[in-house]
Protein backbone atom coordinates (compact mmCIF):
# COMPACT_ATOMS: atom_id res chain seq x y z
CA UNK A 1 33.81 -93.09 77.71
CA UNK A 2 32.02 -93.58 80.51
CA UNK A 3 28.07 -92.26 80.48
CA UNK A 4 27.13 -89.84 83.42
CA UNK A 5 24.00 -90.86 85.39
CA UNK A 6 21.44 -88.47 86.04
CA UNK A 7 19.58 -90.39 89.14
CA UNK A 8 18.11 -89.49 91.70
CA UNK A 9 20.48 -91.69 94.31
CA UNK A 10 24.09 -89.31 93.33
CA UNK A 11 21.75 -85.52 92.98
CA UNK A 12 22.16 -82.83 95.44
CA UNK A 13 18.87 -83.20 97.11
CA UNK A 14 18.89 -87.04 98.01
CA UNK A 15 18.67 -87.72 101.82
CA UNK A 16 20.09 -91.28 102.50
CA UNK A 17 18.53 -93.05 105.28
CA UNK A 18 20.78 -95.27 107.51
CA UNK A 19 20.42 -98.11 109.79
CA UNK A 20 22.62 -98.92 113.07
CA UNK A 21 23.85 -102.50 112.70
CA UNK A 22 26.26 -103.44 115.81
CA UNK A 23 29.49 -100.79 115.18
CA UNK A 24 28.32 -99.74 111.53
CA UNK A 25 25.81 -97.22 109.24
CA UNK A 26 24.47 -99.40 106.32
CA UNK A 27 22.28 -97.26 103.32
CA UNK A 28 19.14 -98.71 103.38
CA UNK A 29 17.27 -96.26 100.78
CA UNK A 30 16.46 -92.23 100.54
CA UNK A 31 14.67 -89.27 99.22
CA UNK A 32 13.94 -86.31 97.60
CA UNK A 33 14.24 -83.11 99.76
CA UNK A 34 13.97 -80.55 96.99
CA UNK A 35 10.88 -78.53 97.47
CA UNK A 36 9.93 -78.20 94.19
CA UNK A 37 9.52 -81.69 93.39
CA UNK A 38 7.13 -82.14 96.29
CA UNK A 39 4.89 -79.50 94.87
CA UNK A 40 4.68 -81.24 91.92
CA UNK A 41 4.00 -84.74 92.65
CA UNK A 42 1.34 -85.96 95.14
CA UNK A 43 3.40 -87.78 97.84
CA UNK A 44 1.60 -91.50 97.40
CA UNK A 45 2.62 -90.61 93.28
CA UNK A 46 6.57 -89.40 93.76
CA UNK A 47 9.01 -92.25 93.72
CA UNK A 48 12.83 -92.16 93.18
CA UNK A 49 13.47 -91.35 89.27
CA UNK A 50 16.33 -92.68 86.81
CA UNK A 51 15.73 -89.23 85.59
CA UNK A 52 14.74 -85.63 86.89
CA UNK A 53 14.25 -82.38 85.82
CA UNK A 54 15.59 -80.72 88.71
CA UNK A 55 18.80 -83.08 89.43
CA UNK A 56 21.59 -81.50 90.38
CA UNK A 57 25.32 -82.62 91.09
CA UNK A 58 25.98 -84.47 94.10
CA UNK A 59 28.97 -82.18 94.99
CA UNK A 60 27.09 -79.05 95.72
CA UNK A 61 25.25 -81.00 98.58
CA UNK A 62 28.85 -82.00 99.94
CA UNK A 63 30.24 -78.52 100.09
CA UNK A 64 27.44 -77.40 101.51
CA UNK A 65 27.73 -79.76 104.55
CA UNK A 66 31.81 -79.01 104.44
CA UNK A 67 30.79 -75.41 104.89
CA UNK A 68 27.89 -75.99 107.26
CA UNK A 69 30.43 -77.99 109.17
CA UNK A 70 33.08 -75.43 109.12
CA UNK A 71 30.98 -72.81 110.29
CA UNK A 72 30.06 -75.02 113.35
CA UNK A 73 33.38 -76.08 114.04
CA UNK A 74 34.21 -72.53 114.17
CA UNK A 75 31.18 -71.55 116.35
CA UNK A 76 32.37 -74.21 119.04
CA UNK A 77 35.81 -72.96 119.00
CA UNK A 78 34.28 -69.42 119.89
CA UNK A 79 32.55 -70.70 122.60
CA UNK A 80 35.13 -72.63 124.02
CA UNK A 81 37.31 -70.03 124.25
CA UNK A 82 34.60 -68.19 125.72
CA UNK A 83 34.13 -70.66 128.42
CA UNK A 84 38.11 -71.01 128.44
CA UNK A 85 38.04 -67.65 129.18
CA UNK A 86 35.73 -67.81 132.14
CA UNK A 87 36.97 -70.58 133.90
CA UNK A 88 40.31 -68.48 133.87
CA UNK A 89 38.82 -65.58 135.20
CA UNK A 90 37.06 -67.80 138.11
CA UNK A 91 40.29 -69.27 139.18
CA UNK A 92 42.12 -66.33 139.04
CA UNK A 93 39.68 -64.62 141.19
CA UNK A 94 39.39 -67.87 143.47
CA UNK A 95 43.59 -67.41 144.12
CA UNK A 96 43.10 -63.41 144.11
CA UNK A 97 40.41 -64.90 147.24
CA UNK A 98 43.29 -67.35 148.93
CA UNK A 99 45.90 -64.70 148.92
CA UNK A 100 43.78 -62.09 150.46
CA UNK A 101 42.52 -64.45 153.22
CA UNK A 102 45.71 -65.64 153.29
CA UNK A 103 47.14 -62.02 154.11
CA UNK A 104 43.81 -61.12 156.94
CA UNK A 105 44.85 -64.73 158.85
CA UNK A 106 48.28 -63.55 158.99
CA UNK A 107 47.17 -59.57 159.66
CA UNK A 108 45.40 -60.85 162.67
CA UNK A 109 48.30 -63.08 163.94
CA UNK A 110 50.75 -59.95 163.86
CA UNK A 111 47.95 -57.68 165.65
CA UNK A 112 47.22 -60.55 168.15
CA UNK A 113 51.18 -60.99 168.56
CA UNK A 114 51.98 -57.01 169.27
CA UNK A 115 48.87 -56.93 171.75
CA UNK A 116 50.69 -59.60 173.38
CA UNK A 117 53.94 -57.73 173.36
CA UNK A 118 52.21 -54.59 174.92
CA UNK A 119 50.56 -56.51 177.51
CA UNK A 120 52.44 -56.89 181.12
């Protein structure tokens, strides 16, 4: 049976750190951003452990982000709808605008046309 590690590198509160290298993220190392830990241990004496009192499963910091990103995802669909929305409303108004120009322009051609059927 296979032995669960307890390490620092698959907890919940391990921050990988990435590099860029042409089209792809490589791991280069991480850290610790639980709290707690940092209260305890002077920063030039806290290093990566094999084992820790406060580990917690990897999976809890993954559903987090799955639910932080679902609740963003959700946010931008509000707002594009939003904007959606107002973009409608402008170019409704903007043809509401053509027609009713549309309608004086040819209001004033029929007036200018019966003044010129009155006149001698």
């Amino acid at each position: 049976m296979k032995q669960r590690m307890y390490v620092c590198k698959n907890c919940r509160y391990y921050l990988e750190h990435y590099i860029k290298s042409e089209q792809s993220l490589f791991t280069i190392d991480g850290h610790c951003i639980n709290s707690e830990i940092r209260k305890k241990y002077p920063p030039a004496k806290f290093s990566l452990r094999e084992t820790c009192e406060c580990w917690e499963p990897m999976q809890i910091q993954i559903e987090e982000r799955k639910q932080s990103i679902c609740y963003v995802l959700k946010r931008m669909q509000e707002n594009l709808e939003e904007i959606a929305l107002i973009l409608k409303d402008d170019a409704d108004r903007e043809i509401l605008n053509r027609r009713q120009r549309s309608c004086t322009t040819k209001n004033v051609f029929c007036e200018l046309q019966k003044n010129d059927a009155v006149l001698p």
